[in-house]
C-alpha atoms as a PDB file:
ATOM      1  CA  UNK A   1     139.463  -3.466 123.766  1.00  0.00           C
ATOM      2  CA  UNK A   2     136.147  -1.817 122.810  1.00  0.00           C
ATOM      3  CA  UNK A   3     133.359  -4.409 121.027  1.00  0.00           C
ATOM      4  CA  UNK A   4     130.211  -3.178 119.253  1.00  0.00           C
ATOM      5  CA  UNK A   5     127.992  -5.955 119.559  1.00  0.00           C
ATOM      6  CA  UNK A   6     124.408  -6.321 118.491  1.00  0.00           C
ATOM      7  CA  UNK A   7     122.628  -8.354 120.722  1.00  0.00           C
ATOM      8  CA  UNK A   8     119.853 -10.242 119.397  1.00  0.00           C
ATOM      9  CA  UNK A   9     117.711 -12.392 121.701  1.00  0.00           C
ATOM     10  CA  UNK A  10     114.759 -14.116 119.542  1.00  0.00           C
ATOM     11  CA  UNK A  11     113.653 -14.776 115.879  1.00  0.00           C
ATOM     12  CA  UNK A  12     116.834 -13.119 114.384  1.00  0.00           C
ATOM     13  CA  UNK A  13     118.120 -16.383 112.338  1.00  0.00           C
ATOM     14  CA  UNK A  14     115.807 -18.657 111.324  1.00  0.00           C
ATOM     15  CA  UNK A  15     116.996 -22.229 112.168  1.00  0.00           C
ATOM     16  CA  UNK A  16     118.198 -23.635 108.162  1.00  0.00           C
ATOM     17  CA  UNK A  17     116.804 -27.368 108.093  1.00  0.00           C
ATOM     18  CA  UNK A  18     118.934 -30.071 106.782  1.00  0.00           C
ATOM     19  CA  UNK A  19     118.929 -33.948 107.056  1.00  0.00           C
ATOM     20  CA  UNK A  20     121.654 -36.619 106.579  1.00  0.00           C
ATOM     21  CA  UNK A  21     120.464 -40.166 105.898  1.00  0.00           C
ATOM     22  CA  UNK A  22     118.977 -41.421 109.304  1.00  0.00           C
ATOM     23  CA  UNK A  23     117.472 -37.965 110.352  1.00  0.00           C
ATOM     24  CA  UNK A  24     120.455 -36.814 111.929  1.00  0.00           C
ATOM     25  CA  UNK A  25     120.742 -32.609 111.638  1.00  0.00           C
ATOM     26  CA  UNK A  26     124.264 -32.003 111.095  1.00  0.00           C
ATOM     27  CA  UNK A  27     125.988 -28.912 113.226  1.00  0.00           C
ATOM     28  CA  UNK A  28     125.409 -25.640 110.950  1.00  0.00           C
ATOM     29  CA  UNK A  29     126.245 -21.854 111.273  1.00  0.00           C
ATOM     30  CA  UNK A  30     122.686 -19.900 110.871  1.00  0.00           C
ATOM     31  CA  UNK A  31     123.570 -17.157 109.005  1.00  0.00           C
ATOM     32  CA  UNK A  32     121.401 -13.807 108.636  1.00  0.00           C
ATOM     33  CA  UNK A  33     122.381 -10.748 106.697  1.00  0.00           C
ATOM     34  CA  UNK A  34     121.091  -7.653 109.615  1.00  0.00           C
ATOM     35  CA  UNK A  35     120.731  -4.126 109.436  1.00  0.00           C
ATOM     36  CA  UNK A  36     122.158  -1.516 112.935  1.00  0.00           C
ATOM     37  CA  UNK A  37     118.977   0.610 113.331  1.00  0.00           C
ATOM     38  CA  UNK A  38     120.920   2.879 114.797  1.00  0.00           C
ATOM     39  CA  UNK A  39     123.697   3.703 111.815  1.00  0.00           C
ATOM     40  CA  UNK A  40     121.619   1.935 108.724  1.00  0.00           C
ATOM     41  CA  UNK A  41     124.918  -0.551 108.301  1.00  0.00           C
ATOM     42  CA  UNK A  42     124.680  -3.912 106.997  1.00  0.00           C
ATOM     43  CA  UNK A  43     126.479  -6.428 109.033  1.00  0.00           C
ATOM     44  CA  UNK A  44     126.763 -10.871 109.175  1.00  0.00           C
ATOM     45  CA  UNK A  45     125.766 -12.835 111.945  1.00  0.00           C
ATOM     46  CA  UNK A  46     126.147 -16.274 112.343  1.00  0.00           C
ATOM     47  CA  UNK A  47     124.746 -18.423 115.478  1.00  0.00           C
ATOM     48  CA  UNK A  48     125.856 -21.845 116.171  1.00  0.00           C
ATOM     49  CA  UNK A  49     123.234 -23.414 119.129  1.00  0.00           C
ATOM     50  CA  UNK A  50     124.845 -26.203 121.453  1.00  0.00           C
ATOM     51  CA  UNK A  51     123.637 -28.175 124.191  1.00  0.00           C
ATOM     52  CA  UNK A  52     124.442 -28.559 128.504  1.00  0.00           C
ATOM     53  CA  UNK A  53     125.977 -31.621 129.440  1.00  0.00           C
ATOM     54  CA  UNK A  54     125.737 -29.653 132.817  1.00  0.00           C
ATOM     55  CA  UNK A  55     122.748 -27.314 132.811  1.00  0.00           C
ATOM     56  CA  UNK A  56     122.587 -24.488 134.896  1.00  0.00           C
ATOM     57  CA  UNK A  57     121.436 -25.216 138.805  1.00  0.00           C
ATOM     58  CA  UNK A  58     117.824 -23.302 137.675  1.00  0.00           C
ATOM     59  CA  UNK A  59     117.584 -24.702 134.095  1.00  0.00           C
ATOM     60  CA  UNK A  60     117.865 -22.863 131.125  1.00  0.00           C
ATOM     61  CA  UNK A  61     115.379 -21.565 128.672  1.00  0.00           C
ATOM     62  CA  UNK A  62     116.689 -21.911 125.745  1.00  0.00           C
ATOM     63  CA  UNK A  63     120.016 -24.053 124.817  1.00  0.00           C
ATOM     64  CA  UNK A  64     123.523 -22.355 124.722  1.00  0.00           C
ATOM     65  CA  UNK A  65     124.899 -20.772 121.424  1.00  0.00           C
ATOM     66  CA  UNK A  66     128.079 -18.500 120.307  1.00  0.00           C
ATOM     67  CA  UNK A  67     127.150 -15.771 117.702  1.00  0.00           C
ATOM     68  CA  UNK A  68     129.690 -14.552 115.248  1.00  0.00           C
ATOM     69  CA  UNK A  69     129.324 -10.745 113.963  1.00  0.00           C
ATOM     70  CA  UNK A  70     131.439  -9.638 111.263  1.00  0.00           C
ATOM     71  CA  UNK A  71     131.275  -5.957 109.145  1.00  0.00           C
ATOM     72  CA  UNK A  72     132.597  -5.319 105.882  1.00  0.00           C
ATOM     73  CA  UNK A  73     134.787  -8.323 105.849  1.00  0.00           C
ATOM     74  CA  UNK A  74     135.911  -7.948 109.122  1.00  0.00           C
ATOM     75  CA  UNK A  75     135.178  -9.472 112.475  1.00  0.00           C
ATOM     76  CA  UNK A  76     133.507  -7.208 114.905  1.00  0.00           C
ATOM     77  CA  UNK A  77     132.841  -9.439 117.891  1.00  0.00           C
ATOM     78  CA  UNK A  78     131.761 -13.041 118.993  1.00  0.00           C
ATOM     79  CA  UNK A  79     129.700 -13.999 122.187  1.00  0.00           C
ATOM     80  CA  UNK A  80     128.699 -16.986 124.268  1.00  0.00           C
ATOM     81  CA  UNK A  81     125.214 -17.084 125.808  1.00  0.00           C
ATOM     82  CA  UNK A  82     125.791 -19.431 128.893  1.00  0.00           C
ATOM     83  CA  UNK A  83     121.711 -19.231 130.033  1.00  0.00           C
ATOM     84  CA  UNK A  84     123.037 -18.310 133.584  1.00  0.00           C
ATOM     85  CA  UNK A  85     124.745 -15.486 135.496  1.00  0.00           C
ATOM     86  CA  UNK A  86     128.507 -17.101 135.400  1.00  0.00           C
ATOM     87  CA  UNK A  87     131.168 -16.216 138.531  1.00  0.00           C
ATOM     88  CA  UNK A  88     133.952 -13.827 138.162  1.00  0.00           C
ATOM     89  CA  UNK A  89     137.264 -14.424 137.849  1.00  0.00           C
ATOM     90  CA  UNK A  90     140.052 -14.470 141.133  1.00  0.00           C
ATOM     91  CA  UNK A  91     143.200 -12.602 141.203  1.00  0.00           C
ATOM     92  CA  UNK A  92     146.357 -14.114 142.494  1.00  0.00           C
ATOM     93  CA  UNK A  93     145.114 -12.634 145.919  1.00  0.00           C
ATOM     94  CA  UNK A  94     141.452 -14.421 145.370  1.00  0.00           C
ATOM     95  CA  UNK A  95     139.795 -11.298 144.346  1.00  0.00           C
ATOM     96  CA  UNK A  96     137.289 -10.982 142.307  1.00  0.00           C
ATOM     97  CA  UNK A  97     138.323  -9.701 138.976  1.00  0.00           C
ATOM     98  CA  UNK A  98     134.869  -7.867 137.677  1.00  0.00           C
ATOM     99  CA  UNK A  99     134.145  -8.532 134.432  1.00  0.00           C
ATOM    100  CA  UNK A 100     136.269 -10.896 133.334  1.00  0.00           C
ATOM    101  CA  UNK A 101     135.821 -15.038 133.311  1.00  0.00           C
ATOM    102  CA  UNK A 102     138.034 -17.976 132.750  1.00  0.00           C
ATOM    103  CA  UNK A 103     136.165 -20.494 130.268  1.00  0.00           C
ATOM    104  CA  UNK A 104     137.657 -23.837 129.977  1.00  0.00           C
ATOM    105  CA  UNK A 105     138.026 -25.394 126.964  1.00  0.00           C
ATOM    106  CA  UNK A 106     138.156 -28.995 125.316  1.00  0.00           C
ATOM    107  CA  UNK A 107     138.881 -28.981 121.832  1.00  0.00           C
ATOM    108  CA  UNK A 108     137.907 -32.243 120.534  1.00  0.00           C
ATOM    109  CA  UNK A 109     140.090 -34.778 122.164  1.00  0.00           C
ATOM    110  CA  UNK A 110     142.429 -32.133 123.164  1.00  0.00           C
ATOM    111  CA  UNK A 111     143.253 -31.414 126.912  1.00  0.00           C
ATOM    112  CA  UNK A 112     141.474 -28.814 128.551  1.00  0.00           C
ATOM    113  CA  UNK A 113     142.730 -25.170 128.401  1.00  0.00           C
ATOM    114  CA  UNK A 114     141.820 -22.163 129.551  1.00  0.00           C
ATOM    115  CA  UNK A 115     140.929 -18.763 128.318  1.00  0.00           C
ATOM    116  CA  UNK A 116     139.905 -15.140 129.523  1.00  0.00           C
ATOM    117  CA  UNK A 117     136.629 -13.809 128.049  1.00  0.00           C
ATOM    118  CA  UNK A 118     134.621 -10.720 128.889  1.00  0.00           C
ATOM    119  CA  UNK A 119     131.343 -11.106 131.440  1.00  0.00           C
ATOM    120  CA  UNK A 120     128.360  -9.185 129.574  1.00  0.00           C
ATOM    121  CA  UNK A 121     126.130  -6.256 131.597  1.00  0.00           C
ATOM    122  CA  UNK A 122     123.709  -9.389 131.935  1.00  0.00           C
ATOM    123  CA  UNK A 123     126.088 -11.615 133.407  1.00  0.00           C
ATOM    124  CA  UNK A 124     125.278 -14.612 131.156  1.00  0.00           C
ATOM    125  CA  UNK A 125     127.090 -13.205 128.340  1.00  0.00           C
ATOM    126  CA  UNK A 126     130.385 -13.491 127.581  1.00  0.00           C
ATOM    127  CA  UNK A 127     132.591 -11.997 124.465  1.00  0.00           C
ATOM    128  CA  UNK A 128     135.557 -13.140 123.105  1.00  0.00           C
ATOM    129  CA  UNK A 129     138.165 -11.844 120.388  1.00  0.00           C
ATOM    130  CA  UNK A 130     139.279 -13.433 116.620  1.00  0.00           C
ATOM    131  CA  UNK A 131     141.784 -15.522 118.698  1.00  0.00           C
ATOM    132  CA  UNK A 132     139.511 -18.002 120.674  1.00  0.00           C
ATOM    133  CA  UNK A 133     137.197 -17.604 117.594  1.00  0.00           C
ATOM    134  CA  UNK A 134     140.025 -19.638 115.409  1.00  0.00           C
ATOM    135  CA  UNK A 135     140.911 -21.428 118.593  1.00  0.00           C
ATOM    136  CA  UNK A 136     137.219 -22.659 118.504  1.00  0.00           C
ATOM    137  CA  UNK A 137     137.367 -23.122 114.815  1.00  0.00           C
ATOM    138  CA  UNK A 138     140.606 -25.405 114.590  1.00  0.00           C
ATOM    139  CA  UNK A 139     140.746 -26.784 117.761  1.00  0.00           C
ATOM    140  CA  UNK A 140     144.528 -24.780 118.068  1.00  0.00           C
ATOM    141  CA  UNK A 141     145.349 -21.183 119.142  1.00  0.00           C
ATOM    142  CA  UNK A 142     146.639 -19.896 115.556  1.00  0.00           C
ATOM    143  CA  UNK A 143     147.977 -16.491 115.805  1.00  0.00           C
ATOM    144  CA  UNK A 144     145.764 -14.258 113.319  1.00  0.00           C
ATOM    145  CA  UNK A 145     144.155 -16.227 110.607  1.00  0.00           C
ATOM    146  CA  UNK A 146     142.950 -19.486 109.681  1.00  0.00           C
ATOM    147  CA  UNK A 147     145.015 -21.193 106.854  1.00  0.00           C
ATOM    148  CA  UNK A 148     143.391 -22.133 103.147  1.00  0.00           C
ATOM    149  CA  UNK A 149     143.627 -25.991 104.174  1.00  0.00           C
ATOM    150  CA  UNK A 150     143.020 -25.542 108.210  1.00  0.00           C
ATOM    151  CA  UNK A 151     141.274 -28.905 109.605  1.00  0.00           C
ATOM    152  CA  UNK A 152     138.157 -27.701 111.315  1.00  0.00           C
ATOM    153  CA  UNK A 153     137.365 -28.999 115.280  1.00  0.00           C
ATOM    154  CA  UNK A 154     135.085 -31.200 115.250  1.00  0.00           C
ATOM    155  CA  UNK A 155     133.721 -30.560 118.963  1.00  0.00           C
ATOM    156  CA  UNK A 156     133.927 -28.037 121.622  1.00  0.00           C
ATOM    157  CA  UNK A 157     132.898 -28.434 125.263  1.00  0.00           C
ATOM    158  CA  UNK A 158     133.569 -25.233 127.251  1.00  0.00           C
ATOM    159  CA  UNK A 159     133.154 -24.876 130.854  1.00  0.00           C
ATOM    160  CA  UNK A 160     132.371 -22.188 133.202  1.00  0.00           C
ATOM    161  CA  UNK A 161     131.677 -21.447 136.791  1.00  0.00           C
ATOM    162  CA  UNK A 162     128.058 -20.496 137.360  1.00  0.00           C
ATOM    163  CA  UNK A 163     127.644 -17.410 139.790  1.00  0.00           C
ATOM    164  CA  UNK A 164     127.183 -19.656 143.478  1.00  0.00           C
ATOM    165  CA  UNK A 165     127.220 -22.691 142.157  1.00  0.00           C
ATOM    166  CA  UNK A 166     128.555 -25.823 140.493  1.00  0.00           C
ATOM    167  CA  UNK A 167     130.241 -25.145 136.447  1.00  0.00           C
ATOM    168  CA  UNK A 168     127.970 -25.178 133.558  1.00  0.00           C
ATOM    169  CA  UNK A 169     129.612 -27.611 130.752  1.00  0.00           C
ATOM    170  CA  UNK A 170     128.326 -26.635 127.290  1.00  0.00           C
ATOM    171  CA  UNK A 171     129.330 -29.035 124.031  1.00  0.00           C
ATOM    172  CA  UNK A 172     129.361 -27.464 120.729  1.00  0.00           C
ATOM    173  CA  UNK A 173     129.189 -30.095 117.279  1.00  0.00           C
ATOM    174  CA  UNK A 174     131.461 -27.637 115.110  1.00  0.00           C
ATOM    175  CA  UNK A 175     130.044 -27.625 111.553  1.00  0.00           C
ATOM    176  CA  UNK A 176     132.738 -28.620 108.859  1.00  0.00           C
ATOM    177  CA  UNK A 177     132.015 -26.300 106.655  1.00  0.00           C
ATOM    178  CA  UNK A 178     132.834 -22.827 107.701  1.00  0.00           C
ATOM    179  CA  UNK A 179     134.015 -20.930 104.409  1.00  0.00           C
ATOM    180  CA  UNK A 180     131.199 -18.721 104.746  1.00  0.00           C
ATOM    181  CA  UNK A 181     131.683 -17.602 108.234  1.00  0.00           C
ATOM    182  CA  UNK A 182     135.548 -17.395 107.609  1.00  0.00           C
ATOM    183  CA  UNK A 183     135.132 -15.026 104.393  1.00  0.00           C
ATOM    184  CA  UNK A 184     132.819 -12.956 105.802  1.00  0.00           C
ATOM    185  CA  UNK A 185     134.512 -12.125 109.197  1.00  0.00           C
ATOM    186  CA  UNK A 186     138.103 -11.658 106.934  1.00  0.00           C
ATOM    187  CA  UNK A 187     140.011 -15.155 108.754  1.00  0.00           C
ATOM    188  CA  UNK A 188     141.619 -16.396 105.743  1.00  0.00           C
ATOM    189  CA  UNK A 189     145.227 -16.732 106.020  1.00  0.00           C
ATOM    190  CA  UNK A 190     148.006 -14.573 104.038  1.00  0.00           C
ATOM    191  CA  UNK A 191     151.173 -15.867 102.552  1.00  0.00           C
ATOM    192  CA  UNK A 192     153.766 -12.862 101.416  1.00  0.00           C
ATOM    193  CA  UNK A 193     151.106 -10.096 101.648  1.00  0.00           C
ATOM    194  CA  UNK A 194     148.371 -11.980  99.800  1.00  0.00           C
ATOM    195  CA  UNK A 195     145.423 -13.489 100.712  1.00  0.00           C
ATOM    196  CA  UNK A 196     145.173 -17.648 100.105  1.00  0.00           C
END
């Protein structure tokens, strides 16, 4: 699978601010509208921050997020920035697998699963297709697109092994609204050829 991914590292989506009653900030996707320097293209991006219940052995500089990049109504790509250089993955024979990473994942209330994302040239990156994006989303692994009425996850923790070290442990509050995010990147469901 080949992912075009624009990485952006500071000042790309300016935080929105929002209070509930009692000064609590509910969980929101920051959304900018970008342009590729390189082709001139217009594409979304939307960045959801989180926070370590298990930092990295060093500390991290900034908190973890997962940025959404969509194109033309399309998805284009999705990462996790851990904030540490994570382990690779073992083969049956206890290889190292380069590249790739097993992330485990508690969806809400859920038991933990795991999944098989890409290790960035950094090493603290990892990518991941539509399919754990909607897995993130609903809290279930839904085979292509989300459905009109889809209940939303309410929180992700996601786990990973950092490179010589103990796991990082990373919760997520999932914002409950997500129409935007899921127009722009095209996961709406279909029933008999048509969109919902």
């Amino acid at each position: 699978m080949k992912l075009a991914f624009t990485v952006c590292l500071i000042g790309c989506i300016v935080p929105a601010v929002a209070q509930q009653s009692g000064g609590v900030t509910p969980a929101q996707w920051q959304y900018a509208n970008k342009e590729d320097p390189m082709s001139g293209k217009l594409f979304d991006m939307f960045l959801l921050e989180g926070r370590y219940l298990t930092p990295p052995s060093l500390g991290a500089l900034h908190v973890p997020s997962i940025t959404v990049q969509c194109a033309g109504g399309k998805f284009t790509g999705a990462l996790l920035s851990v904030g540490a250089v994570v382990q690779s993955s073992r083969d049956a024979l206890g290889h190292m697998v380069s590249g790739q990473v097993i992330v485990d994942m508690r969806l809400d209330e859920n038991k933990p699963t795991g999944d098989q994302w890409g290790i960035g040239n950094d090493g603290q990156t990892l990518f991941f297709d539509q399919f754990s994006l909607t897995k993130l989303l609903t809290g279930r692994m839904i085979w292509g697109r989300l459905g009109k009425e889809e209940p939303l996850a309410r929180r992700v923790r996601l786990s990973v092994g950092e490179a010589f070290s103990n796991p990082i442990v990373m919760q997520f509050d999932m914002p409950q609204d997500a129409t935007q995010l899921v127009q722009s990147c095209g996961l709406m469901g279909r029933r008999n050829g048509r969109k919902k």
